[in-house]
Protein backbone atom coordinates (compact mmCIF):
# COMPACT_ATOMS: atom_id res chain seq x y z
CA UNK A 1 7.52 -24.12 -9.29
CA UNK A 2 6.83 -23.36 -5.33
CA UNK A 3 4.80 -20.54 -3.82
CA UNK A 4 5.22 -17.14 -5.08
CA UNK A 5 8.19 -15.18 -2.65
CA UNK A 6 7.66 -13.02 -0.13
CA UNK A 7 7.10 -9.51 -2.66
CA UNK A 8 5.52 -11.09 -4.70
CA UNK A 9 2.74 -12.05 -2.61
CA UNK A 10 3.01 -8.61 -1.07
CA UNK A 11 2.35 -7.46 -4.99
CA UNK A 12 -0.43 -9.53 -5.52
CA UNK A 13 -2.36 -8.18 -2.40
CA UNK A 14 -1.50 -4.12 -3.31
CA UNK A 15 -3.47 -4.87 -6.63
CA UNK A 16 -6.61 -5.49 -4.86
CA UNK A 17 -6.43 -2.53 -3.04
CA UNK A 18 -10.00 -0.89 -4.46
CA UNK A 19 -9.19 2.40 -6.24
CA UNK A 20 -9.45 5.81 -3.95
CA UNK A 21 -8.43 3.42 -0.84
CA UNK A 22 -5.47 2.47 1.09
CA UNK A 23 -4.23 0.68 3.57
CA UNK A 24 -0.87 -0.07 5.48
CA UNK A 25 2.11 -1.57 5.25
CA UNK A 26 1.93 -3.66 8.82
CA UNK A 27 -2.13 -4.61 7.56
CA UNK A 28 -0.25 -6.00 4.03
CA UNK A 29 1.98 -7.78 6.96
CA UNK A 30 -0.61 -9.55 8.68
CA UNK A 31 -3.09 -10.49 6.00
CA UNK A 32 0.49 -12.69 4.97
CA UNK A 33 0.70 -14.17 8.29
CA UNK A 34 4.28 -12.12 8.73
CA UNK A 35 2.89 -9.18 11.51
CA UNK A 36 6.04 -7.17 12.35
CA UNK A 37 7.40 -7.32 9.15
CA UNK A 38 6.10 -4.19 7.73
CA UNK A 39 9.73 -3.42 6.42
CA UNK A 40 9.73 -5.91 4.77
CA UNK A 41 6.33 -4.90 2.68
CA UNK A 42 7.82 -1.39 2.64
CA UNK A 43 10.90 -2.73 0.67
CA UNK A 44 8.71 -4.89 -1.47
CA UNK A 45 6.74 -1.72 -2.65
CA UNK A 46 10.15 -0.14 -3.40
CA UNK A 47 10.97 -2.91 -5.19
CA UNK A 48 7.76 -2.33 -7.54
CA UNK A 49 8.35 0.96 -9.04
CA UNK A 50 8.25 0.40 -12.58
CA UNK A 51 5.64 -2.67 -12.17
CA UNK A 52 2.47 -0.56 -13.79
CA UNK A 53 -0.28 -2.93 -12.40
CA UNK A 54 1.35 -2.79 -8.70
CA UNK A 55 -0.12 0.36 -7.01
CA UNK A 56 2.59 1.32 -4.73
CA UNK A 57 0.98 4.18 -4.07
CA UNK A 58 -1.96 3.11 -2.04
CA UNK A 59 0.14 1.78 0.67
CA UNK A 60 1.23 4.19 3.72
CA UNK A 61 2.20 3.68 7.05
CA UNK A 62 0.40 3.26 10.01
CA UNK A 63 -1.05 6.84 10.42
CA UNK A 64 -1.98 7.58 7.01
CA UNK A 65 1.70 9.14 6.45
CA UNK A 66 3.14 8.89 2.37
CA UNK A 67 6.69 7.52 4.31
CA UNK A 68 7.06 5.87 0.58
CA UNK A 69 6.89 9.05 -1.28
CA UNK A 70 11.06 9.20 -1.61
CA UNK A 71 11.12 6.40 -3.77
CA UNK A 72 8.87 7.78 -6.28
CA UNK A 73 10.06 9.33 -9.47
CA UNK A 74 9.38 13.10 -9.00
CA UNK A 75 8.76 14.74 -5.59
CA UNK A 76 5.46 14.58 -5.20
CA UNK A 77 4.48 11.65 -7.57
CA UNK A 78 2.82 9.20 -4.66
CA UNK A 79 0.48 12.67 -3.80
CA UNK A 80 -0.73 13.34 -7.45
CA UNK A 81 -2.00 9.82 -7.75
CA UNK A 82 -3.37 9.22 -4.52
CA UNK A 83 -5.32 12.38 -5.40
CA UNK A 84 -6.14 11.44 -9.23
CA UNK A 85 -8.25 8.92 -7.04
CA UNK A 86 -10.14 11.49 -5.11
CA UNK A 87 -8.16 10.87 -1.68
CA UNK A 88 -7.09 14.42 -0.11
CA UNK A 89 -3.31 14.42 1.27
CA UNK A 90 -1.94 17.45 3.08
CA UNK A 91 1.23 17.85 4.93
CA UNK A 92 2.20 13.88 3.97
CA UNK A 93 -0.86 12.65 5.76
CA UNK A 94 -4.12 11.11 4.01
CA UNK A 95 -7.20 12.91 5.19
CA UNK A 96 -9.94 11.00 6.61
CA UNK A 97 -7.44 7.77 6.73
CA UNK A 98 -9.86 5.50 8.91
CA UNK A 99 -12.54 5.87 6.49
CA UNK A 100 -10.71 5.24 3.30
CA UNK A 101 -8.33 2.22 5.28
CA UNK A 102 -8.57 -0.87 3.42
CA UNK A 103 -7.79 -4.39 5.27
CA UNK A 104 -6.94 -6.88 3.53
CA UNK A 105 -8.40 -9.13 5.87
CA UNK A 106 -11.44 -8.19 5.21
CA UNK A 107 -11.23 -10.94 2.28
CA UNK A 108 -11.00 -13.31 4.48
CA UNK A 109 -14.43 -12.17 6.15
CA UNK A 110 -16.09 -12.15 2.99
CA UNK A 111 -15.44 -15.73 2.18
């Protein structure tokens, strides 16, 4: 068997997002070595509704916005859990965005 797919190495980086942090889908992008294919991690994460240890939800766009929301099952879905971990969203936007960003390149730093 080769090297895990595209989405599925997208996956396996959204579940070490920490809990009550998030981060984007252009920094899921370049952590992969793929920068300017944040589509391509936004269709990924709508391709992992339904996959319980994938949290979808953490991932946002550039400026904090829930631009995934849609593709959640019930309107505001991607809002309740982002807030279940103690991050404040009003209007669509994460609150305080630059201190809760996570990079995942910041693994990289730590090794």
């Amino acid at each position: 068997m080769g090297e895990p797919g595209f989405f599925q190495q997208v996956y396996e980086v959204a579940k070490l997002i920490p809990y009550g942090r998030v981060t984007s889908y252009g920094a899921i992008a370049r952590y992969l070595g793929a920068a300017g294919s944040a589509r391509m991690v936004g269709w990924a994460m709508n391709g992992s509704h339904g996959m319980e240890d994938v949290p979808a939800h953490r991932v946002v766009n550039r400026k904090g916005l829930l631009t995934g929301k849609h593709h959640f099952k019930g309107t505001n879905l991607m809002q309740q859990l982002l807030e279940s971990e103690g991050v404040e969203v009003v209007d669509n936007q994460i609150q305080d965005f630059e201190r809760l960003f996570w990079d995942p390149n910041s693994l990289r730093e730590a090794t």
